[in-house]
N, C-alpha and C. Protein backbone atom coordinates (compact mmCIF):
# COMPACT_ATOMS: atom_id res chain seq x y z
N UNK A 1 92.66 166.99 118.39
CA UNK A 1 93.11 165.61 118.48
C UNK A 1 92.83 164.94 117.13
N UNK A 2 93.72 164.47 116.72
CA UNK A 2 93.82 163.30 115.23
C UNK A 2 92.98 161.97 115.83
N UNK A 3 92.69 161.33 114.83
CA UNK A 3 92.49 159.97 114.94
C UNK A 3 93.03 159.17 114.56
N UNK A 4 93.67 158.26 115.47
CA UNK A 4 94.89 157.80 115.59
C UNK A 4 93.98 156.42 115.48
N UNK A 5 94.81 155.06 114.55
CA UNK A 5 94.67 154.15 114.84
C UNK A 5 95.36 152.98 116.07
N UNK A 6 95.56 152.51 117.41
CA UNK A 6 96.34 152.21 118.11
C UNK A 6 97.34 150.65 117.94
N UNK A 7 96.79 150.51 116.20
CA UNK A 7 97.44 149.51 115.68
C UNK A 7 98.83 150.21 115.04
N UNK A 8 98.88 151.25 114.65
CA UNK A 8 99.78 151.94 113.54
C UNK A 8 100.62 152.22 113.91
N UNK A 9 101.68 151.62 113.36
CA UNK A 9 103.20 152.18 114.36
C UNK A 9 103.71 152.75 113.75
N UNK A 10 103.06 153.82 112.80
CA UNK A 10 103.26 154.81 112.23
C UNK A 10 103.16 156.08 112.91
N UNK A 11 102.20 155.93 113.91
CA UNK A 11 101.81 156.68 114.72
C UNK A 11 103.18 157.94 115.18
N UNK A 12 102.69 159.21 115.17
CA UNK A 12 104.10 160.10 115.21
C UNK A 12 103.44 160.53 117.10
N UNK A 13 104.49 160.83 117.22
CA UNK A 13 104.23 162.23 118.97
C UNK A 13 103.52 163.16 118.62
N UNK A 14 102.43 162.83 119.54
CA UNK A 14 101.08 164.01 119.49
C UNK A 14 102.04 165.46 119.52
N UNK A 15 101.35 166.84 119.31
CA UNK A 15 101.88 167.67 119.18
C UNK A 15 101.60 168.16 120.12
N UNK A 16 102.12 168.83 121.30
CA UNK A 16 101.75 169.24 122.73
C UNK A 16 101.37 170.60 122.51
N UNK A 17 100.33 170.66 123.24
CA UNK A 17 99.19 172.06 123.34
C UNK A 17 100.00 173.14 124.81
N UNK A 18 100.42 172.11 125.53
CA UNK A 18 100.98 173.17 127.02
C UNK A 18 99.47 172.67 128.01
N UNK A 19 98.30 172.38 127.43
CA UNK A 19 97.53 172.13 128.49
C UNK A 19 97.34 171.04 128.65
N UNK A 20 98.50 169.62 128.46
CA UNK A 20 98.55 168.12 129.35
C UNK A 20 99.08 168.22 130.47
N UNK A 21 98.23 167.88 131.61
CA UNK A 21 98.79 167.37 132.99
C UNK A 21 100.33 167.01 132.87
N UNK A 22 100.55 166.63 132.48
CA UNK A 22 101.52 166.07 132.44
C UNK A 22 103.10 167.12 132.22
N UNK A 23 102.68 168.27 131.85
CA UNK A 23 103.31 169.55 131.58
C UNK A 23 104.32 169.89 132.67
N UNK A 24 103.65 170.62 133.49
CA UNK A 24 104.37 170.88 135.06
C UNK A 24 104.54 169.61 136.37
N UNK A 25 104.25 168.33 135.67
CA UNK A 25 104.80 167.24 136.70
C UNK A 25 105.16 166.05 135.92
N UNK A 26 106.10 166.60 135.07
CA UNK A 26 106.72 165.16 134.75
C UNK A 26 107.14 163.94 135.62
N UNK A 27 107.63 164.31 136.50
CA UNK A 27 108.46 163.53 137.58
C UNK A 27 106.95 162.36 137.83
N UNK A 28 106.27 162.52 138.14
CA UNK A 28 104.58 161.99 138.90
C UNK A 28 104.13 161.05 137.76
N UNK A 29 104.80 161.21 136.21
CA UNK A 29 104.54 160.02 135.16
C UNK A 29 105.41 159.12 135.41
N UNK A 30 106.62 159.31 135.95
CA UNK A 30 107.82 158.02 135.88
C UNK A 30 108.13 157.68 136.98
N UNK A 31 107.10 157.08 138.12
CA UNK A 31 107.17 156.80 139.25
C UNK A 31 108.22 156.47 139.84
N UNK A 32 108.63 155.52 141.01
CA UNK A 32 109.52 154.91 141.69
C UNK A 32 108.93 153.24 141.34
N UNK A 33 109.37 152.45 141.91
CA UNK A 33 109.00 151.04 141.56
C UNK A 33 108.11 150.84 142.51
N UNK A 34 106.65 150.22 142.04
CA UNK A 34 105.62 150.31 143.63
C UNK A 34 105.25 151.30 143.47
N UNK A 35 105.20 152.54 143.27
CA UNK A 35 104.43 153.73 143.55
C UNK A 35 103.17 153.49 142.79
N UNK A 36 102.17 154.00 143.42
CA UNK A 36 100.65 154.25 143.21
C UNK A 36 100.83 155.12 141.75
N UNK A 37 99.89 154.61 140.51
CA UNK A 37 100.07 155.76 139.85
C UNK A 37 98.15 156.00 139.35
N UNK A 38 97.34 155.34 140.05
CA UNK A 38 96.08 155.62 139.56
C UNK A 38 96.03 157.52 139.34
N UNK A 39 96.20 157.86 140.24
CA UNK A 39 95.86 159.37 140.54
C UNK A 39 96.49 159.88 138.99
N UNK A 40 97.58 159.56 138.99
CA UNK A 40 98.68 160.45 137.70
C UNK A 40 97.63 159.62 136.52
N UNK A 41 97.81 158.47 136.55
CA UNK A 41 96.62 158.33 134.96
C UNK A 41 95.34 159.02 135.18
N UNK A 42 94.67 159.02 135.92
CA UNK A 42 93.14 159.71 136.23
C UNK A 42 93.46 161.34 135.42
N UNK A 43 94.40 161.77 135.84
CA UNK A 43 94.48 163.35 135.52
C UNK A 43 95.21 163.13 134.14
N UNK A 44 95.57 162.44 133.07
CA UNK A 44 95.36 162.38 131.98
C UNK A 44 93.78 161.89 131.32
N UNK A 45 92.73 161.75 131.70
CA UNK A 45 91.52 161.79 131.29
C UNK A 45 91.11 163.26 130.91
N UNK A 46 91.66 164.20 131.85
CA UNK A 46 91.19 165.66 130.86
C UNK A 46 92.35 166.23 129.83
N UNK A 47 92.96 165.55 129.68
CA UNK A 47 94.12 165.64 128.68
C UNK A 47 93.60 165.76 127.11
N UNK A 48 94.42 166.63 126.75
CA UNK A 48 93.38 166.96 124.89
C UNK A 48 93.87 165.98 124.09
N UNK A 49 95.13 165.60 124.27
CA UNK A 49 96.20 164.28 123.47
C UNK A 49 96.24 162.92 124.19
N UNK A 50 94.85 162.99 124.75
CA UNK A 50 95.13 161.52 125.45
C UNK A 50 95.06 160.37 124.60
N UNK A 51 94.44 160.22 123.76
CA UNK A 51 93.99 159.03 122.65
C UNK A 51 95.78 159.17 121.55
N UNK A 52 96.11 160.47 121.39
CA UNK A 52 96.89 160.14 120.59
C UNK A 52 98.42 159.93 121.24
N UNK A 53 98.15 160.05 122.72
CA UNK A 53 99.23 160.00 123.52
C UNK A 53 99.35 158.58 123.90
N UNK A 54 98.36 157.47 124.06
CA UNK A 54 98.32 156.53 124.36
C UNK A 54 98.67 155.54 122.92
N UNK A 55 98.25 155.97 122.02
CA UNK A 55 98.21 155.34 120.58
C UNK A 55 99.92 155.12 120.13
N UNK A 56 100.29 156.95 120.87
CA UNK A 56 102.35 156.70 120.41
C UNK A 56 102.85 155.37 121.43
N UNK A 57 102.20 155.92 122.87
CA UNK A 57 102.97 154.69 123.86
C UNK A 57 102.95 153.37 123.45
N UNK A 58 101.90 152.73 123.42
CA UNK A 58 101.56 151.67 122.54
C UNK A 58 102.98 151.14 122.18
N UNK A 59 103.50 151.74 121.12
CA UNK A 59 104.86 151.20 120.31
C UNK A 59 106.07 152.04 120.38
N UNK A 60 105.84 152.78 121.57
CA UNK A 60 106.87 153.59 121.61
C UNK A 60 107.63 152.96 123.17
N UNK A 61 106.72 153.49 124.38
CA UNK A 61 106.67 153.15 125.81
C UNK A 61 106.63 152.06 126.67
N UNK A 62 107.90 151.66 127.09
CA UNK A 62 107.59 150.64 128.19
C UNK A 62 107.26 151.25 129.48
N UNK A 63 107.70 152.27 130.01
CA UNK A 63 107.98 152.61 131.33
C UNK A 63 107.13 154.01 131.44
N UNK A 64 106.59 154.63 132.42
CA UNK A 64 105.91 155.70 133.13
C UNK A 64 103.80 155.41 132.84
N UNK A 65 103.48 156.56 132.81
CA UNK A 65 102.38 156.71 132.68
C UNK A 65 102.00 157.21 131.18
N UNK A 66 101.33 156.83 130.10
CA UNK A 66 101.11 157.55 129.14
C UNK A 66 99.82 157.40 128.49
N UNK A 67 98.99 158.78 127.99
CA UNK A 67 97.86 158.12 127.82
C UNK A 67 96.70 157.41 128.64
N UNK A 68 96.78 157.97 130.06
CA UNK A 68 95.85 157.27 130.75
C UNK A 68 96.15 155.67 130.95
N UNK A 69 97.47 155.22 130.86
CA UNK A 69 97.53 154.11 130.86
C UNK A 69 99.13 153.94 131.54
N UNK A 70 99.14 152.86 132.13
CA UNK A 70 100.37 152.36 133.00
C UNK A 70 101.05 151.47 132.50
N UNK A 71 102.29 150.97 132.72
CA UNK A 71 102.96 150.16 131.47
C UNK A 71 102.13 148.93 132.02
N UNK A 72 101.73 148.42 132.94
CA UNK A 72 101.64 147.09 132.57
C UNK A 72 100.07 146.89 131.79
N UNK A 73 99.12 148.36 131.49
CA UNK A 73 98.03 148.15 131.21
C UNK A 73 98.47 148.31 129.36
N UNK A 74 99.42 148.90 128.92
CA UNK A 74 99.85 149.10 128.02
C UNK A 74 100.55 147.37 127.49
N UNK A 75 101.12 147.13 128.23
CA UNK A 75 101.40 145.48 127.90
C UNK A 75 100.47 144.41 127.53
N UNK A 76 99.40 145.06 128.42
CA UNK A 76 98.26 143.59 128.47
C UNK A 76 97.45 144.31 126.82
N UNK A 77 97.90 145.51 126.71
CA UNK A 77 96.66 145.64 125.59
C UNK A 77 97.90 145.17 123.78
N UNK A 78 99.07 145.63 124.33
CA UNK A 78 100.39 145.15 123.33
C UNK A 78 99.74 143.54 123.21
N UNK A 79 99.47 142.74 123.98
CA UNK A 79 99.44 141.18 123.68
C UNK A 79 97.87 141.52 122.89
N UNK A 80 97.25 142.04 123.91
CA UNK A 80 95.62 141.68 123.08
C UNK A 80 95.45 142.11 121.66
N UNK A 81 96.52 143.41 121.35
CA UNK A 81 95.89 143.68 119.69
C UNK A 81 97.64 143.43 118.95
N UNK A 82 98.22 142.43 119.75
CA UNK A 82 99.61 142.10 118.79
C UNK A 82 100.38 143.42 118.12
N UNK A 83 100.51 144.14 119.55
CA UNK A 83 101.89 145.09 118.70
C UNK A 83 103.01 144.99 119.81
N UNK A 84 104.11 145.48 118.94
CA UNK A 84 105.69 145.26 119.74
C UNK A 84 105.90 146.89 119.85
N UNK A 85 106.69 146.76 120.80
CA UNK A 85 107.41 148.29 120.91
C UNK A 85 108.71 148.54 119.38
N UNK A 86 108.30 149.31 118.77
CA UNK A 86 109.37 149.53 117.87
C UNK A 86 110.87 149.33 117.81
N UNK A 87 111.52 149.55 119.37
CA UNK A 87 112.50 149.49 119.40
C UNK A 87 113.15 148.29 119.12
N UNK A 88 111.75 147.26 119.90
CA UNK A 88 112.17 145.54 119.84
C UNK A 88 112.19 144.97 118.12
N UNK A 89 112.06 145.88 117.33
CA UNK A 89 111.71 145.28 115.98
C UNK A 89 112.77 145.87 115.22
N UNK A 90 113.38 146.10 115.52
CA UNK A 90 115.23 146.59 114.85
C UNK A 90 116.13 145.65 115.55
């Protein structure tokens, strides 16, 4: 794992190892609307790219689970350290 600053929207896509949760259940990151997703972030805590997976979402991700984090926990932290999703800045 790099050390990623979660200000830098330089930040590139972690390089996937094959051993993120997230591997064999994609579907379980991009819920339904309402669906529970504590469980699906919890099992990114043993994730090897979690810091740098959360650092891309940041300015990459509105929607699913990334990084141990859910979009709206990803929003509240977008206001607290003032970053935009990249896309919104084109």
């Amino acid at each position: 794992m790099t050390k990623t600053s979660f200000a830098d929207a330089g930040v590139q896509y972690p390089p996937r190892t094959g051993a993120e949760p997230c591997t064999d259940r994609t579907e379980d990151y991009f819920p339904d609307s309402g669906s529970s997703v504590t469980q699906t972030a919890l099992a990114c805590l043993d994730c090897p790219i979690v810091a740098d997976c959360l650092a891309w979402a940041l300015h990459h991700e509105e929607y699913g689970v990334w990084g141990a984090s859910t979009a709206a926990q990803r929003t509240e932290l977008r206001k607290r350290y003032g970053i935009t999703l990249i896309w919104r800045l084109t």
